[in-house]
Each structure stands twice: as structure tokens, then as C-alpha cells.
Protein backbone atom coordinates (compact mmCIF):
# COMPACT_ATOMS: atom_id res chain seq x y z
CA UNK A 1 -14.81 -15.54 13.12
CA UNK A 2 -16.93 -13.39 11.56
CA UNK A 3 -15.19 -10.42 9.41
CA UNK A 4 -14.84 -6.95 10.51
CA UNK A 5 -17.70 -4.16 9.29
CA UNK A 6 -16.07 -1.90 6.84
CA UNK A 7 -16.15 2.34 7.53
CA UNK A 8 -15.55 4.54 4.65
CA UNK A 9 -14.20 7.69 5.54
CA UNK A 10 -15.29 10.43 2.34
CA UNK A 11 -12.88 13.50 2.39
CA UNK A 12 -10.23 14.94 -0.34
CA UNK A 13 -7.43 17.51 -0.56
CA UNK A 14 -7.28 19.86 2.36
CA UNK A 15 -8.69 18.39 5.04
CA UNK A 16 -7.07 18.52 8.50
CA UNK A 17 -5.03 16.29 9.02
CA UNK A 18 -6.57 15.27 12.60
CA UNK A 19 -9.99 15.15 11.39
CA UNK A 20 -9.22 12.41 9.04
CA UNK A 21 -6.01 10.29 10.55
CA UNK A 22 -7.34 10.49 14.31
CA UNK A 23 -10.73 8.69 13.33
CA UNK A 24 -9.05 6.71 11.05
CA UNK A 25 -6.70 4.92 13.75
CA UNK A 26 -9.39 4.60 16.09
CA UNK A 27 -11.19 2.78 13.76
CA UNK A 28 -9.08 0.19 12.90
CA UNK A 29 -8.05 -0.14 16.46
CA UNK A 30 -11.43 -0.97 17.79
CA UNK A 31 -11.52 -3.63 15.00
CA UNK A 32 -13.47 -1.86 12.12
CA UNK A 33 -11.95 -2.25 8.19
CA UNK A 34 -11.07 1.61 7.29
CA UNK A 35 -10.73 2.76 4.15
CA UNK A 36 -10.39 6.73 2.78
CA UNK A 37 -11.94 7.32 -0.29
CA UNK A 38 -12.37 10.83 -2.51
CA UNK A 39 -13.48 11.75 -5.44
CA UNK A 40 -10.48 9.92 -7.56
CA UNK A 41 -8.09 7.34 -6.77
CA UNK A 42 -4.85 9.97 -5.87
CA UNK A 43 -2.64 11.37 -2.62
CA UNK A 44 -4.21 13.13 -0.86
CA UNK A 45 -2.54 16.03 1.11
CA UNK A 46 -4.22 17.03 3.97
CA UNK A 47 -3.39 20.58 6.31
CA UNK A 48 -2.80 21.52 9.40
CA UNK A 49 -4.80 23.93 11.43
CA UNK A 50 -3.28 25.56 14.67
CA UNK A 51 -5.16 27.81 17.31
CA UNK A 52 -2.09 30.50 17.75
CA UNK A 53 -2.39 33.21 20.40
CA UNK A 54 -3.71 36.49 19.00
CA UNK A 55 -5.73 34.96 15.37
CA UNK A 56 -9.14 35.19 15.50
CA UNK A 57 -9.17 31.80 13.59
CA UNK A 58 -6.67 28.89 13.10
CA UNK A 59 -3.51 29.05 10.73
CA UNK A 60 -3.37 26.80 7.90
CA UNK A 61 -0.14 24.38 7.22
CA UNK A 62 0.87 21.89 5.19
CA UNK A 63 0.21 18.58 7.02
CA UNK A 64 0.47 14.64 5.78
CA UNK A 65 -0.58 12.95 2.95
CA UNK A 66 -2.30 9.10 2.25
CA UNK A 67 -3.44 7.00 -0.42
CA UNK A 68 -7.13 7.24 -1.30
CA UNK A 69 -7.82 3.63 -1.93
CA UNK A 70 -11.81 2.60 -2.45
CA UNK A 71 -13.33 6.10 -5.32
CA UNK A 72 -16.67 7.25 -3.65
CA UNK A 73 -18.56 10.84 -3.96
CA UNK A 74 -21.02 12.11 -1.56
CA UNK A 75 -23.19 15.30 -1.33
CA UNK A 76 -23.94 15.02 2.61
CA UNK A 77 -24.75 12.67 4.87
CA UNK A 78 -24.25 13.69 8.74
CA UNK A 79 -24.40 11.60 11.45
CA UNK A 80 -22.49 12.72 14.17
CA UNK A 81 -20.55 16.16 13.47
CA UNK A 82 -18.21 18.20 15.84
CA UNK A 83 -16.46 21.85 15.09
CA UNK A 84 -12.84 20.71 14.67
CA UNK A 85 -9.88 18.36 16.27
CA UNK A 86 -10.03 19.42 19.68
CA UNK A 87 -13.59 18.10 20.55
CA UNK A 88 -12.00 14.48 18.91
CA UNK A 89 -12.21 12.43 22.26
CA UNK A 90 -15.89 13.77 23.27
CA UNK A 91 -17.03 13.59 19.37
CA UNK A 92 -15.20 9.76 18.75
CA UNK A 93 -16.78 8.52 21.74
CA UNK A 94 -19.78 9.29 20.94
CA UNK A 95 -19.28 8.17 17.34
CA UNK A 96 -18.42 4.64 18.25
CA UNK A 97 -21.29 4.08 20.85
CA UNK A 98 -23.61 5.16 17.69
CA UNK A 99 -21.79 2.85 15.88
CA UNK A 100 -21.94 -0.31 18.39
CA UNK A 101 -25.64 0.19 18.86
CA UNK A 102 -26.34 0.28 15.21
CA UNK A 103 -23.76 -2.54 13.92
CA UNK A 104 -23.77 -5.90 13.91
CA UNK A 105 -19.99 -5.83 15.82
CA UNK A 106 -19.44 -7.28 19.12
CA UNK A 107 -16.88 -4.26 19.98
């Protein structure tokens, strides 16, 4: 059985929460190896952002926090991009059919 491709997620303090965890799971279950990596080897903690009625703009909270295992640093490098966690199912499906056209995985 042949081993599973690796993703590397890039991303570092302050990200939402969503954005990082929600691809992150999907990942792994579709079969991929995920790792997180930022600039150092820390915890990261990540935010929540909420639409609330009457803000012309989301609200910022504290949200989780997980390892950074594998050290990487990126300028930019876009592939397929969305405007924040609520386009997640439309953006990670069409993530992963970019992915299974371009990888050697049978998922």
C-alpha cells in the first residue's frame, strides 16, 4: 500500500480558527498526511471571527490553539483562495478535485 501524499498547511498566530482546523480535518479524512507548519516550531493560537448583526465586519475572539509541528516560511503561493469560513464547503470541494487531478492519490 502505497503511503499517503503529505499537505502542508503554512499559517501562524491569528488565523481563524476555521480556516485552518476545517481543512485540516478534511484532509486527513480523505486520506492525505497533514501537517501545520509556521514560521517556528511553537502553539499556535488561532481567533475566532463572527458575522454579528449590525458590524460592518466580523468580531474577533480568542479561538483554539495546536502544535506547529514541520518549520516552513512562505511569501505566497495561491492556488485556490476563498474570502473566509463560510464559503468552506464550495472552496474545499473544489480544493480536493484540484488536488485529485494533480496527485498521484487514488482518493
Amino acid at each position: 500500500m502505497p503511503e499517503p501524499e503529505k499537505i502542508l498547511i503554512v499559517t501562524g498566530d491569528a488565523a481563524e480558527s476555521l480556516e485552518v482546523l476545517y481543512p485540516y480535518q478534511r484532509l486527513l479524512e480523505e486520506g492525505y498526511e497533514v501537517h501545520i507548519a509556521a514560521p517556528e516550531r511553537k502553539t499556535l493560537r488561532f481567533v475566532v471571527h463572527d458575522f454579528e448583526p449590525g458590524y460592518d465586519t466580523y468580531t474577533e475572539k480568542p479561538g483554539y490553539t495546536f502544535p506547529a509541528n514541520p518549520t516552513a516560511r512562505i511569501c505566497h503561493g495561491p492556488l485556490i483562495s476563498s474570502r473566509a469560513w463560510p464559503d468552506h464547503p464550495a472552496w474545499m470541494r473544489e480544493f480536493l478535485r484540484v488536488l485529485r487531478t494533480r496527485s498521484n492519490s487514488p482518493n
